[in-house]
PDB file of N, CA and C in Angstrom:
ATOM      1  N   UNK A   1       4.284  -2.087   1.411  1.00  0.00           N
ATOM      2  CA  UNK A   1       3.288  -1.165   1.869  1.00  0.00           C
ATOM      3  C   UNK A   1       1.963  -1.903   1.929  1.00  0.00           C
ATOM      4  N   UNK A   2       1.810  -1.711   3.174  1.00  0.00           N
ATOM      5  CA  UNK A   2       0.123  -2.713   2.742  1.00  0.00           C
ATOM      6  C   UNK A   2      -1.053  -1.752   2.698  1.00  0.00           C
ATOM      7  N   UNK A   3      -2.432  -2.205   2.551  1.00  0.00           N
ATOM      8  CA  UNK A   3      -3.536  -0.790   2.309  1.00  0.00           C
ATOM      9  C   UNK A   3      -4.045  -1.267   2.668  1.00  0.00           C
ATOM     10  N   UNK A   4      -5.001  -0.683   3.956  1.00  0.00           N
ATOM     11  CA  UNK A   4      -6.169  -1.141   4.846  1.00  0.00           C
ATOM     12  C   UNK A   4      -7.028  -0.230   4.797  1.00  0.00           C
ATOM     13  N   UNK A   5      -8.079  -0.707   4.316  1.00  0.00           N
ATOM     14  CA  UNK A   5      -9.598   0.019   4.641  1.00  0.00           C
ATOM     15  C   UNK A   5      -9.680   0.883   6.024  1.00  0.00           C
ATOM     16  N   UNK A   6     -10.709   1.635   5.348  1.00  0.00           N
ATOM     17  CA  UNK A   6     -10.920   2.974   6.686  1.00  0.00           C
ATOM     18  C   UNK A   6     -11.319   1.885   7.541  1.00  0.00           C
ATOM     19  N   UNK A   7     -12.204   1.347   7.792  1.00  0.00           N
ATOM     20  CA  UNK A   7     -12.577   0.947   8.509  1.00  0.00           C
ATOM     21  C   UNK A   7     -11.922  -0.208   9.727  1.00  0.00           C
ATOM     22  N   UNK A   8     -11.021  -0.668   8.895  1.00  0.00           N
ATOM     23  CA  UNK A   8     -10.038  -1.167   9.840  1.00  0.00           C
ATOM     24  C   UNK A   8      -9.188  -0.457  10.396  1.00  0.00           C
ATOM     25  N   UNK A   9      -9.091  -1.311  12.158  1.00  0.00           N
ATOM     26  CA  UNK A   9      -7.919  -0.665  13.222  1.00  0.00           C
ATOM     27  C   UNK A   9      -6.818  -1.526  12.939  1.00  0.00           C
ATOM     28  N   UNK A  10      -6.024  -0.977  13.119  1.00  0.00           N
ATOM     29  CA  UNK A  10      -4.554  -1.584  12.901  1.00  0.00           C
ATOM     30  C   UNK A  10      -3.536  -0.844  14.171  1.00  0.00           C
ATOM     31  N   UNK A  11      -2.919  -1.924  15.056  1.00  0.00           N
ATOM     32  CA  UNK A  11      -2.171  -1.363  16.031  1.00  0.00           C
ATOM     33  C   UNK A  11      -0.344  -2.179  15.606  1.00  0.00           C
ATOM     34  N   UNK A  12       0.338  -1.356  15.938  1.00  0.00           N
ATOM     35  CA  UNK A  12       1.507  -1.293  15.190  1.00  0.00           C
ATOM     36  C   UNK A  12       2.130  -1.265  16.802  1.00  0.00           C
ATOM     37  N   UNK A  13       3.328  -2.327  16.869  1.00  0.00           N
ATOM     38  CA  UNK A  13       4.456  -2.484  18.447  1.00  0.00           C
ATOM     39  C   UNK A  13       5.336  -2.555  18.083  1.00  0.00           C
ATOM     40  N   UNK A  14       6.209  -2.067  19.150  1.00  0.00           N
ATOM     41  CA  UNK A  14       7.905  -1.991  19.091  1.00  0.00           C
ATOM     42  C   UNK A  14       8.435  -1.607  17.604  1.00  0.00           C
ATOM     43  N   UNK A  15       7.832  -0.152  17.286  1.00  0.00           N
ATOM     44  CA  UNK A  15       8.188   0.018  16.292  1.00  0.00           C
ATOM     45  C   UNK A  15      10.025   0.799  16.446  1.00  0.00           C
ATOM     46  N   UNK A  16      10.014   1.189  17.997  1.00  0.00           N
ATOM     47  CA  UNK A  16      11.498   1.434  18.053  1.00  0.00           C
ATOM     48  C   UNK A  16      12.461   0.743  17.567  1.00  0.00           C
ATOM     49  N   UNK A  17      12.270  -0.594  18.287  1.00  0.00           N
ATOM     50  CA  UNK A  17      13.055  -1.864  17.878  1.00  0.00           C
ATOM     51  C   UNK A  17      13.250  -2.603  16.629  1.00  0.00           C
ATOM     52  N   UNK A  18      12.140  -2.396  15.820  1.00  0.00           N
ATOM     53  CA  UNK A  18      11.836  -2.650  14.456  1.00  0.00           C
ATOM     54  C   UNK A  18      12.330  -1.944  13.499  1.00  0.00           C
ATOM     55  N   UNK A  19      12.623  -0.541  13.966  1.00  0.00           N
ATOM     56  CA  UNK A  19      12.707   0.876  12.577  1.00  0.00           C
ATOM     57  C   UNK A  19      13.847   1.180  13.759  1.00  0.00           C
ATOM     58  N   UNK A  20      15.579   0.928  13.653  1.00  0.00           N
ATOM     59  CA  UNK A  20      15.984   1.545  14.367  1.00  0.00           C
ATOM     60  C   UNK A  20      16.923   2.771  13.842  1.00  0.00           C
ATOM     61  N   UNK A  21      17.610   3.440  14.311  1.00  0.00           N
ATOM     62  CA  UNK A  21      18.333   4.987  13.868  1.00  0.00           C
ATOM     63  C   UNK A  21      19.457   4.309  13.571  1.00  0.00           C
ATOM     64  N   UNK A  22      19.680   4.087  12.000  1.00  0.00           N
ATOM     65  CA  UNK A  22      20.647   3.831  11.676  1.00  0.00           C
ATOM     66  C   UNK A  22      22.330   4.365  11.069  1.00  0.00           C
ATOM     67  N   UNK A  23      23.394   4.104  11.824  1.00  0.00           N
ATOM     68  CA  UNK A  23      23.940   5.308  10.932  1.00  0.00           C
ATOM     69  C   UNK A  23      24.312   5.455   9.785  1.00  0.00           C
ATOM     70  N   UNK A  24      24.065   6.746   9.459  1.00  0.00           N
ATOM     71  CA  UNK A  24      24.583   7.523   8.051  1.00  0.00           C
ATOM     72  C   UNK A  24      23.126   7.213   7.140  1.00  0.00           C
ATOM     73  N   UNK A  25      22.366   7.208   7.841  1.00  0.00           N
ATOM     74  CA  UNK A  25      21.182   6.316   6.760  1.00  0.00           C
ATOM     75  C   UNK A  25      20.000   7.154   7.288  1.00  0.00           C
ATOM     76  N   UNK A  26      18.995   7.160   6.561  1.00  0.00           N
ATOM     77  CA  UNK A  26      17.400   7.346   6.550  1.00  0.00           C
ATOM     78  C   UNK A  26      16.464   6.398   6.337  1.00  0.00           C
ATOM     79  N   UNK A  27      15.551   5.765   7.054  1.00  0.00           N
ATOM     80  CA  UNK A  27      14.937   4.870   6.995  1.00  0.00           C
ATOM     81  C   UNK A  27      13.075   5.168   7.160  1.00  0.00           C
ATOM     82  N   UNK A  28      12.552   4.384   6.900  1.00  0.00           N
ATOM     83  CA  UNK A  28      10.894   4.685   6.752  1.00  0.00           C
ATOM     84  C   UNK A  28      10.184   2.868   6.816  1.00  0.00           C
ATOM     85  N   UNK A  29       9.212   3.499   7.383  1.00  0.00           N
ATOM     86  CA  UNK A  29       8.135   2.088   7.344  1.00  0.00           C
ATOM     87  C   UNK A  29       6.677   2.967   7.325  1.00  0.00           C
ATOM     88  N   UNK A  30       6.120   2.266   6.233  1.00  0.00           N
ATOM     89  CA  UNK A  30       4.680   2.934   6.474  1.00  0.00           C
ATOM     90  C   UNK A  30       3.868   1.961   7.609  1.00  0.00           C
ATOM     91  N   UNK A  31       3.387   2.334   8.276  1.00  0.00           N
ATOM     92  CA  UNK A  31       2.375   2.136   9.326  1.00  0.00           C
ATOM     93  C   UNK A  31       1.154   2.036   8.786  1.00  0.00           C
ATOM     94  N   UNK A  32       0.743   2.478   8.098  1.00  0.00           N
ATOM     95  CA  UNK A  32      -1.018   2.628   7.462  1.00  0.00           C
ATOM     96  C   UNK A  32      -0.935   2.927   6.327  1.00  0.00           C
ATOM     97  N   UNK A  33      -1.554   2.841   5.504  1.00  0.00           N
ATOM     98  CA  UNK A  33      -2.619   3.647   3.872  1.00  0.00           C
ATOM     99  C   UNK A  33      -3.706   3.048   3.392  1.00  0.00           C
ATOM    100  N   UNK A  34      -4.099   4.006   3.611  1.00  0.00           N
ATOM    101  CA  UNK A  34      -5.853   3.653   3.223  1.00  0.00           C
ATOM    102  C   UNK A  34      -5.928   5.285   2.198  1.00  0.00           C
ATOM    103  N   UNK A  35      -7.587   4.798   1.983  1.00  0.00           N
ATOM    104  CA  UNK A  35      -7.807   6.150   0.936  1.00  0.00           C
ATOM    105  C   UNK A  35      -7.838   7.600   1.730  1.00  0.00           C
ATOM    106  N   UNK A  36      -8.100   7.351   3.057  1.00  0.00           N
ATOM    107  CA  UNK A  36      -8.496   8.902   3.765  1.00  0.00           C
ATOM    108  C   UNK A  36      -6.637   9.117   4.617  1.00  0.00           C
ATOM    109  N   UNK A  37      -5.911   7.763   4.898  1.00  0.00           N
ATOM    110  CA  UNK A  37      -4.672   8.720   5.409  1.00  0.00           C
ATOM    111  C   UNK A  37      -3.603   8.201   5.364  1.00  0.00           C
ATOM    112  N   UNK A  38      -2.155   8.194   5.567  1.00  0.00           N
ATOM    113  CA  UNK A  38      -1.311   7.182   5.676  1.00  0.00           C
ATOM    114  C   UNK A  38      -0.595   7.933   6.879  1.00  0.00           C
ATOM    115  N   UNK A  39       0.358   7.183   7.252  1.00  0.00           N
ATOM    116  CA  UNK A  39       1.465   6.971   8.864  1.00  0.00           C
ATOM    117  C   UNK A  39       2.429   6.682   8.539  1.00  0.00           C
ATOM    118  N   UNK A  40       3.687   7.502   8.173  1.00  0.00           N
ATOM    119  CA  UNK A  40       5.012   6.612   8.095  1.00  0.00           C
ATOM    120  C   UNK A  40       5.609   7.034   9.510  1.00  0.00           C
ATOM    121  N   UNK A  41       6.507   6.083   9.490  1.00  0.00           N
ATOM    122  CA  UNK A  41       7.864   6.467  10.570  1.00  0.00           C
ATOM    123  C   UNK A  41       8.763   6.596   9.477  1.00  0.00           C
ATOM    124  N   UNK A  42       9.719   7.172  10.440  1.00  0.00           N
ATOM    125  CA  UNK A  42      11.028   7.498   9.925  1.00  0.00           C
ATOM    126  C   UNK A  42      12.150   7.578  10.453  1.00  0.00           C
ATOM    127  N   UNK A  43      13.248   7.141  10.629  1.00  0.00           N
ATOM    128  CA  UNK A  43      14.426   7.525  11.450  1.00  0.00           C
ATOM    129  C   UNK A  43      15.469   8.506  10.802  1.00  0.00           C
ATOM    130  N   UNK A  44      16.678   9.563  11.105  1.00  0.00           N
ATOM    131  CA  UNK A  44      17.410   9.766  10.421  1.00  0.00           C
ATOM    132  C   UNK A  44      18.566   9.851  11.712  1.00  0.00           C
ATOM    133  N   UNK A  45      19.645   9.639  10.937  1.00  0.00           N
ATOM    134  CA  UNK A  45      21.028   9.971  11.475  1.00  0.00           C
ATOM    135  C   UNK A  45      21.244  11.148  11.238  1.00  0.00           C
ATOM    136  N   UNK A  46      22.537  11.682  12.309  1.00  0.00           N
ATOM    137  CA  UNK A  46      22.864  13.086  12.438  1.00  0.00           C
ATOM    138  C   UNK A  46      23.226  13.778  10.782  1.00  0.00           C
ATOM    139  N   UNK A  47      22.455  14.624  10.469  1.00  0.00           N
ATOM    140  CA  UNK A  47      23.208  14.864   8.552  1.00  0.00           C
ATOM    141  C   UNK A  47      22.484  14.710   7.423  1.00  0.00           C
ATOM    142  N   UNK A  48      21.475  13.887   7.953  1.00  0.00           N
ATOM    143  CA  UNK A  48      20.621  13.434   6.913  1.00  0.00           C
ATOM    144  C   UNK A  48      19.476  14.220   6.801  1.00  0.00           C
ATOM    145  N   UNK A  49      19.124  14.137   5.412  1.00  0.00           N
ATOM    146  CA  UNK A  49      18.255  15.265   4.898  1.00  0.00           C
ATOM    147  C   UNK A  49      16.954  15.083   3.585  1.00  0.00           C
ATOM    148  N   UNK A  50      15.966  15.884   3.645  1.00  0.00           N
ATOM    149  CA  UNK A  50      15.440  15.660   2.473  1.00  0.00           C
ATOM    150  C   UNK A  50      15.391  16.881   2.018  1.00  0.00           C
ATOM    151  N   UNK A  51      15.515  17.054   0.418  1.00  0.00           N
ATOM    152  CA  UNK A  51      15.742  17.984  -0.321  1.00  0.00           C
ATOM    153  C   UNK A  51      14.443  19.098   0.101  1.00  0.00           C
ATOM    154  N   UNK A  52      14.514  20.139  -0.594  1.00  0.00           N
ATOM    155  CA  UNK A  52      12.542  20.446  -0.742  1.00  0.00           C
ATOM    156  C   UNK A  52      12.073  19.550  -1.513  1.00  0.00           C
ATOM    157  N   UNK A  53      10.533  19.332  -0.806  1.00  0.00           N
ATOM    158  CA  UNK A  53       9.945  18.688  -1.907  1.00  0.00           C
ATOM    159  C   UNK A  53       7.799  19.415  -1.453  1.00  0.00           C
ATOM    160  N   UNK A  54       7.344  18.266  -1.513  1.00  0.00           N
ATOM    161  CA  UNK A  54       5.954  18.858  -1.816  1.00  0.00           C
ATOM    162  C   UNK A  54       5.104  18.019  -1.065  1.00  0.00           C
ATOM    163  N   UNK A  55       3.869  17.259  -0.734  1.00  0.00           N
ATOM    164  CA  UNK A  55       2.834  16.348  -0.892  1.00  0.00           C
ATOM    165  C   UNK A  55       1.352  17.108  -1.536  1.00  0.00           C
ATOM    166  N   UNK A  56       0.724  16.450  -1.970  1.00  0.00           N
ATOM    167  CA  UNK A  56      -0.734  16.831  -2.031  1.00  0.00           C
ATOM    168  C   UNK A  56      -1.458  16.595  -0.731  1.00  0.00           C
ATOM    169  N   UNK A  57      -0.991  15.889  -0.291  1.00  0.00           N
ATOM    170  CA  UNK A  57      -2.016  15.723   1.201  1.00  0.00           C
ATOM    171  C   UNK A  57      -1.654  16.822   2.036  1.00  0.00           C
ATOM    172  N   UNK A  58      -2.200  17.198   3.662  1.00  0.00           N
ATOM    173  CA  UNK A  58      -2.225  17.807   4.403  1.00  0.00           C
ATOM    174  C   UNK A  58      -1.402  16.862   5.416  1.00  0.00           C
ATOM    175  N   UNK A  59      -0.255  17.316   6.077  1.00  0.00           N
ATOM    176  CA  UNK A  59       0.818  16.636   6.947  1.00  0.00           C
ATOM    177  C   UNK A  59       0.556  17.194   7.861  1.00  0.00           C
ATOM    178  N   UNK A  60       0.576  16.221   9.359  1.00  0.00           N
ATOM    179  CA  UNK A  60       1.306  16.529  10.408  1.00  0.00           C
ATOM    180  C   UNK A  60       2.339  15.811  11.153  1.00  0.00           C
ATOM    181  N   UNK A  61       3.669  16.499  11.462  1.00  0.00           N
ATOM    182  CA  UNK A  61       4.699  16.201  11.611  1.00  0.00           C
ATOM    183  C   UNK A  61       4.783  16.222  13.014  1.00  0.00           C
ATOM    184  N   UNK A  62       5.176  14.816  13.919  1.00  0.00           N
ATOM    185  CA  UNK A  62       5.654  14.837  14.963  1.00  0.00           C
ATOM    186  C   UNK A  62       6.821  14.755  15.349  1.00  0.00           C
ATOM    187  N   UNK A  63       8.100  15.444  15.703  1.00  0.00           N
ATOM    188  CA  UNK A  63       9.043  14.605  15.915  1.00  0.00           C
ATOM    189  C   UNK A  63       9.133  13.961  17.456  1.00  0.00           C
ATOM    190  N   UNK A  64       9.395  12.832  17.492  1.00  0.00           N
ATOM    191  CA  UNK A  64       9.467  11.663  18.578  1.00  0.00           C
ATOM    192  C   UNK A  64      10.690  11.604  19.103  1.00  0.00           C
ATOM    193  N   UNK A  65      11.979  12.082  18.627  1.00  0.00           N
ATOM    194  CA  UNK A  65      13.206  12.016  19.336  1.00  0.00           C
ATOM    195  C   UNK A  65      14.267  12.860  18.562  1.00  0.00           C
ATOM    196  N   UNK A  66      15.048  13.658  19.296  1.00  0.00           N
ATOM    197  CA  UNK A  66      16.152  14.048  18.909  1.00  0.00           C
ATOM    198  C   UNK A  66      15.869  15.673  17.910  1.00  0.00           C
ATOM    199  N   UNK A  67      16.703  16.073  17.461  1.00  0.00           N
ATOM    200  CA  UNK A  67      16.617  17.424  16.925  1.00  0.00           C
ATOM    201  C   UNK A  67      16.253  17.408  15.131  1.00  0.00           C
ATOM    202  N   UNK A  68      15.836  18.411  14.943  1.00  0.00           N
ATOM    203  CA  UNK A  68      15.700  18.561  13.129  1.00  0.00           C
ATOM    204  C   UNK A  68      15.302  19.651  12.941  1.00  0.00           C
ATOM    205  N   UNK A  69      15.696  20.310  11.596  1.00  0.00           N
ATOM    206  CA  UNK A  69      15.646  21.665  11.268  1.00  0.00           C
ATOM    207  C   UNK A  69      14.454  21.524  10.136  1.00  0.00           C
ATOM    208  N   UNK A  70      13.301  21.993  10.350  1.00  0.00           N
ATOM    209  CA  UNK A  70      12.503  21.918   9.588  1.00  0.00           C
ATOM    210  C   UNK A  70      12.082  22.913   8.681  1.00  0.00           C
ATOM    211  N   UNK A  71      12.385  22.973   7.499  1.00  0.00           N
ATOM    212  CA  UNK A  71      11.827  23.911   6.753  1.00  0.00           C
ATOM    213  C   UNK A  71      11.008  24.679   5.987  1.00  0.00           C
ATOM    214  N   UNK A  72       9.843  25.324   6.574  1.00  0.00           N
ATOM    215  CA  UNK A  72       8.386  24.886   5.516  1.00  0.00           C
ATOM    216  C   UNK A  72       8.133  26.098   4.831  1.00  0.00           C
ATOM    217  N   UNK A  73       7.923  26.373   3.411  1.00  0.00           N
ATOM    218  CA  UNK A  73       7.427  27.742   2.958  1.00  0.00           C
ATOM    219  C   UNK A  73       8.667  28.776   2.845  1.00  0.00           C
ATOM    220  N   UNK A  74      10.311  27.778   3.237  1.00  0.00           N
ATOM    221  CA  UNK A  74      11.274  28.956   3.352  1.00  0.00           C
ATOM    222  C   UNK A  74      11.821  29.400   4.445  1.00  0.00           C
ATOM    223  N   UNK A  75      10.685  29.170   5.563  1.00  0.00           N
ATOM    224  CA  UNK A  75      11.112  29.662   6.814  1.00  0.00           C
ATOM    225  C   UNK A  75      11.295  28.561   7.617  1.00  0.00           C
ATOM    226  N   UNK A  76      12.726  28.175   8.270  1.00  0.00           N
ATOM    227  CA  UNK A  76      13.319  27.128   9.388  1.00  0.00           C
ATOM    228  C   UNK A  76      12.725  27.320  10.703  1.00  0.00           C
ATOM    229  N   UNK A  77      12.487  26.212  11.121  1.00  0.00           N
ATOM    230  CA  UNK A  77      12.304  26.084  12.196  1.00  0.00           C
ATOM    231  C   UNK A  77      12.513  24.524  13.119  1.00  0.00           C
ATOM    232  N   UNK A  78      13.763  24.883  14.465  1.00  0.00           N
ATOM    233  CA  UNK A  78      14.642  23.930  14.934  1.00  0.00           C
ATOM    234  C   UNK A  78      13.313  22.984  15.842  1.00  0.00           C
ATOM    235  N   UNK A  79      13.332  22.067  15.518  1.00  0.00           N
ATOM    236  CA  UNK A  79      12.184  21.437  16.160  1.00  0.00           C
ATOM    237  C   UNK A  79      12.842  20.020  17.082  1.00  0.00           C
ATOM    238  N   UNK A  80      12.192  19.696  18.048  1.00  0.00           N
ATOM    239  CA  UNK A  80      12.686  19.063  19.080  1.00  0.00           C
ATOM    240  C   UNK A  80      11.464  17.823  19.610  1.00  0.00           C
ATOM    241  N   UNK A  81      12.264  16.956  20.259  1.00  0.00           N
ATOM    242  CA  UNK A  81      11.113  15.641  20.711  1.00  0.00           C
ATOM    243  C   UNK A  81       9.619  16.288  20.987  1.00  0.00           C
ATOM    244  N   UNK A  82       8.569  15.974  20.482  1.00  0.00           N
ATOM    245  CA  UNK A  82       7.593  16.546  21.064  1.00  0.00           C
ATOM    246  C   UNK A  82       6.534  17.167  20.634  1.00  0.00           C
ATOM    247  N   UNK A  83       7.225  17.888  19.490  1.00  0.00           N
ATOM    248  CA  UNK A  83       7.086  19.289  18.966  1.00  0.00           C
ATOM    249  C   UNK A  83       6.372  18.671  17.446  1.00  0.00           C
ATOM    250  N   UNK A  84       4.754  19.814  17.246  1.00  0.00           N
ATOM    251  CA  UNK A  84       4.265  19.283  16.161  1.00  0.00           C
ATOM    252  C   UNK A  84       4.454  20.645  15.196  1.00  0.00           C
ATOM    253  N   UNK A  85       4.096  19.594  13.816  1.00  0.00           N
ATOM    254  CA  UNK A  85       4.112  20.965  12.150  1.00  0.00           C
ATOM    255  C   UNK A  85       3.149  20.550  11.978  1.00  0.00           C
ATOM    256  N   UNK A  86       2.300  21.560  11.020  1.00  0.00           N
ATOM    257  CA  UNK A  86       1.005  20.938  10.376  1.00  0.00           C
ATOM    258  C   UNK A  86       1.604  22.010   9.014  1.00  0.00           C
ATOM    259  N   UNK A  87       1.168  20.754   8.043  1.00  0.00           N
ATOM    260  CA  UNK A  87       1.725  21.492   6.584  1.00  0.00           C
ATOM    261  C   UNK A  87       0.746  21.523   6.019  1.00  0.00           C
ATOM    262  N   UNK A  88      -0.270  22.567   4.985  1.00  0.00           N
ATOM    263  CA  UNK A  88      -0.977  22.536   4.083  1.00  0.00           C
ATOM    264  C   UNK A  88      -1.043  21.441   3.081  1.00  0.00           C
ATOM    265  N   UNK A  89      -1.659  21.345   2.132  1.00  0.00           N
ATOM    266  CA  UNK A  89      -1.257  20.366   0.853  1.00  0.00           C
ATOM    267  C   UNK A  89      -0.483  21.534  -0.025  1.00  0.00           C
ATOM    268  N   UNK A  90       0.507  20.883  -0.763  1.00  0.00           N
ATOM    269  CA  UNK A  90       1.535  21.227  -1.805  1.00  0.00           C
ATOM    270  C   UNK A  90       2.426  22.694  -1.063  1.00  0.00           C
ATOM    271  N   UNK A  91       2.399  22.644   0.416  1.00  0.00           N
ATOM    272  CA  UNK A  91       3.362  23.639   0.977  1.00  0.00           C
ATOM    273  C   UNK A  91       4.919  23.064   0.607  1.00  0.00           C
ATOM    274  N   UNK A  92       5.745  23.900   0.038  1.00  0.00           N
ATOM    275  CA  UNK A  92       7.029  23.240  -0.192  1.00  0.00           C
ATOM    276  C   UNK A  92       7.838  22.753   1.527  1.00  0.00           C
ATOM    277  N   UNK A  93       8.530  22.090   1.520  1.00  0.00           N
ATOM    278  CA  UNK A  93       9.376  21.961   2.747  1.00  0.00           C
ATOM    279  C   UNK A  93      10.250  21.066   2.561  1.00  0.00           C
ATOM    280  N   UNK A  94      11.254  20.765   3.709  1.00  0.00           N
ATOM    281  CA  UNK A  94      12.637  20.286   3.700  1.00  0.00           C
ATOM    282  C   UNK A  94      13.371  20.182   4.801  1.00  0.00           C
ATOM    283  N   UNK A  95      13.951  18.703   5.270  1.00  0.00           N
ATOM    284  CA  UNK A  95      14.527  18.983   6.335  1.00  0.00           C
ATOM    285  C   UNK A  95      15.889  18.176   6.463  1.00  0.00           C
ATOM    286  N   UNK A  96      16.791  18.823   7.475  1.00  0.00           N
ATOM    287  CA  UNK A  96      18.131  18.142   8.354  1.00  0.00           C
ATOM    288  C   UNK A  96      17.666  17.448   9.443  1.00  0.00           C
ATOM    289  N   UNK A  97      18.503  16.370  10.014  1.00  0.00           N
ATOM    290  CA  UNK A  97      18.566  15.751  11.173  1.00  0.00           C
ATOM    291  C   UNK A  97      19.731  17.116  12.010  1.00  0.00           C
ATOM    292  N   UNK A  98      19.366  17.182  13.168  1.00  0.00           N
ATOM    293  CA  UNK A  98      20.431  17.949  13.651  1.00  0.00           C
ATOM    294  C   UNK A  98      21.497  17.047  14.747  1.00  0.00           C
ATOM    295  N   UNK A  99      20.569  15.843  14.929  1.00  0.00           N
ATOM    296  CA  UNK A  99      20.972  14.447  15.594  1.00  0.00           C
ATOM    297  C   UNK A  99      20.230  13.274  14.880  1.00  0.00           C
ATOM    298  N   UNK A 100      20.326  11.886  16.052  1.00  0.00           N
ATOM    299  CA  UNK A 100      19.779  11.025  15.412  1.00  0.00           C
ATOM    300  C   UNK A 100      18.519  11.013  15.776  1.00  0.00           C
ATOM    301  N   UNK A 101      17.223  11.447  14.904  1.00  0.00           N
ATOM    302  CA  UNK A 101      15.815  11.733  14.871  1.00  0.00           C
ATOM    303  C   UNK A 101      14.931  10.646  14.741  1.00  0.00           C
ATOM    304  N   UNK A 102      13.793  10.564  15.459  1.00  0.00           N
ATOM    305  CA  UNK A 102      12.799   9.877  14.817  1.00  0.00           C
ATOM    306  C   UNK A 102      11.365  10.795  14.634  1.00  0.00           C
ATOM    307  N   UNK A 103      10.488  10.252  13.412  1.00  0.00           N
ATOM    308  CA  UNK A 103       9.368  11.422  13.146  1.00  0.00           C
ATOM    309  C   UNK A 103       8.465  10.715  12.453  1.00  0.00           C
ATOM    310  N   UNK A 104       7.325  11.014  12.906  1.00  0.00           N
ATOM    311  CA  UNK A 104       6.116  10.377  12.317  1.00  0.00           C
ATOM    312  C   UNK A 104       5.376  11.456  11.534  1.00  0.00           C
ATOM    313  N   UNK A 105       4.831  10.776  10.282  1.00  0.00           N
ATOM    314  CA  UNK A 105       4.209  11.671   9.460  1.00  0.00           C
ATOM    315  C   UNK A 105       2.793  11.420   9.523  1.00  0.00           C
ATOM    316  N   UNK A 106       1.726  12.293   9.779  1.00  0.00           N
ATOM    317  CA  UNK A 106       0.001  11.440   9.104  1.00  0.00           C
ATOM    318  C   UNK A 106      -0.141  12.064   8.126  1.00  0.00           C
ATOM    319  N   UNK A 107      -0.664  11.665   6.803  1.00  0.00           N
ATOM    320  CA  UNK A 107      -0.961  12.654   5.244  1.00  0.00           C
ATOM    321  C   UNK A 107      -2.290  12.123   5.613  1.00  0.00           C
ATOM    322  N   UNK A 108      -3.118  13.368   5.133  1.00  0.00           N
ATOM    323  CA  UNK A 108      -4.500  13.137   5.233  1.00  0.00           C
ATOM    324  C   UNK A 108      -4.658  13.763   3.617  1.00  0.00           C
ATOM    325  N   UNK A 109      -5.688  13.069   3.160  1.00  0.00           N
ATOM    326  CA  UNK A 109      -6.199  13.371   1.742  1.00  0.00           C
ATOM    327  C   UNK A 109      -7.057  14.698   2.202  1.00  0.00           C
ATOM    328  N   UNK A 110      -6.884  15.551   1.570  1.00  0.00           N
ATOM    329  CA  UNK A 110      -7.761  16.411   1.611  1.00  0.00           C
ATOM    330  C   UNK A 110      -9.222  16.328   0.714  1.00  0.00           C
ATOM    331  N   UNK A 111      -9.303  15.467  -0.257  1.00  0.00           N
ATOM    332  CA  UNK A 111     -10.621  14.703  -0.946  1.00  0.00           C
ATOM    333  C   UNK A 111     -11.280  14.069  -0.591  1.00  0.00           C
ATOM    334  N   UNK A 112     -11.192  13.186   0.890  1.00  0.00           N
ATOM    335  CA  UNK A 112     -11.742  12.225   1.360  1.00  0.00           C
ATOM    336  C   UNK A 112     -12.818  12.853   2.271  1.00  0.00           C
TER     337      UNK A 112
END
């Protein structure tokens, strides 16, 4: 994970080719962290899942390819290439791949 100052730009290529959808697997690369935000990618195969869980930061969720069942606060929702979430800080959520997905996260500190 590396940590770059706000103030630095950082441009990130061929992260398709780099982070690819692997099967039976879940994969991640952080892209950024600094004190005000971080960027992961993520890939998942058809099946794959994260439990509920939490952040303190404020998320927004893009997914970039393929299907996923997103779950925030309890209530699902089937989300598709394209399609954004914006999560509070400490909103519970949880999700399935419904195929092989890719999804970018930004956490923004809400302190900064």
């Amino acid at each position: 994970m590396s940590k770059h100052t706000v103030q630095e730009s950082v441009v990130s290529l061929g992260l398709n080719e780099e982070l690819p959808i692997v099967e039976g697997s879940t994969t991640s690369r952080t892209l950024l962290d600094n004190p005000l935000l971080r960027v992961v990618m993520f890939t998942f195969d058809t099946g794959q899942l994260l439990t509920t869980h939490s952040s303190p930061r404020a998320v927004v969720v893009t997914i970039l390819e393929g299907q996923m069942e997103f779950v925030l606060d309890g209530e699902p929702h089937l989300m598709d290439a394209g399609d954004v979430l914006y999560m509070a800080p400490d909103a519970p959520h949880a999700l399935t791949a419904k195929s092989p997905c890719r999804m970018q996260l930004v956490m923004v500190d809400p302190q900064q």
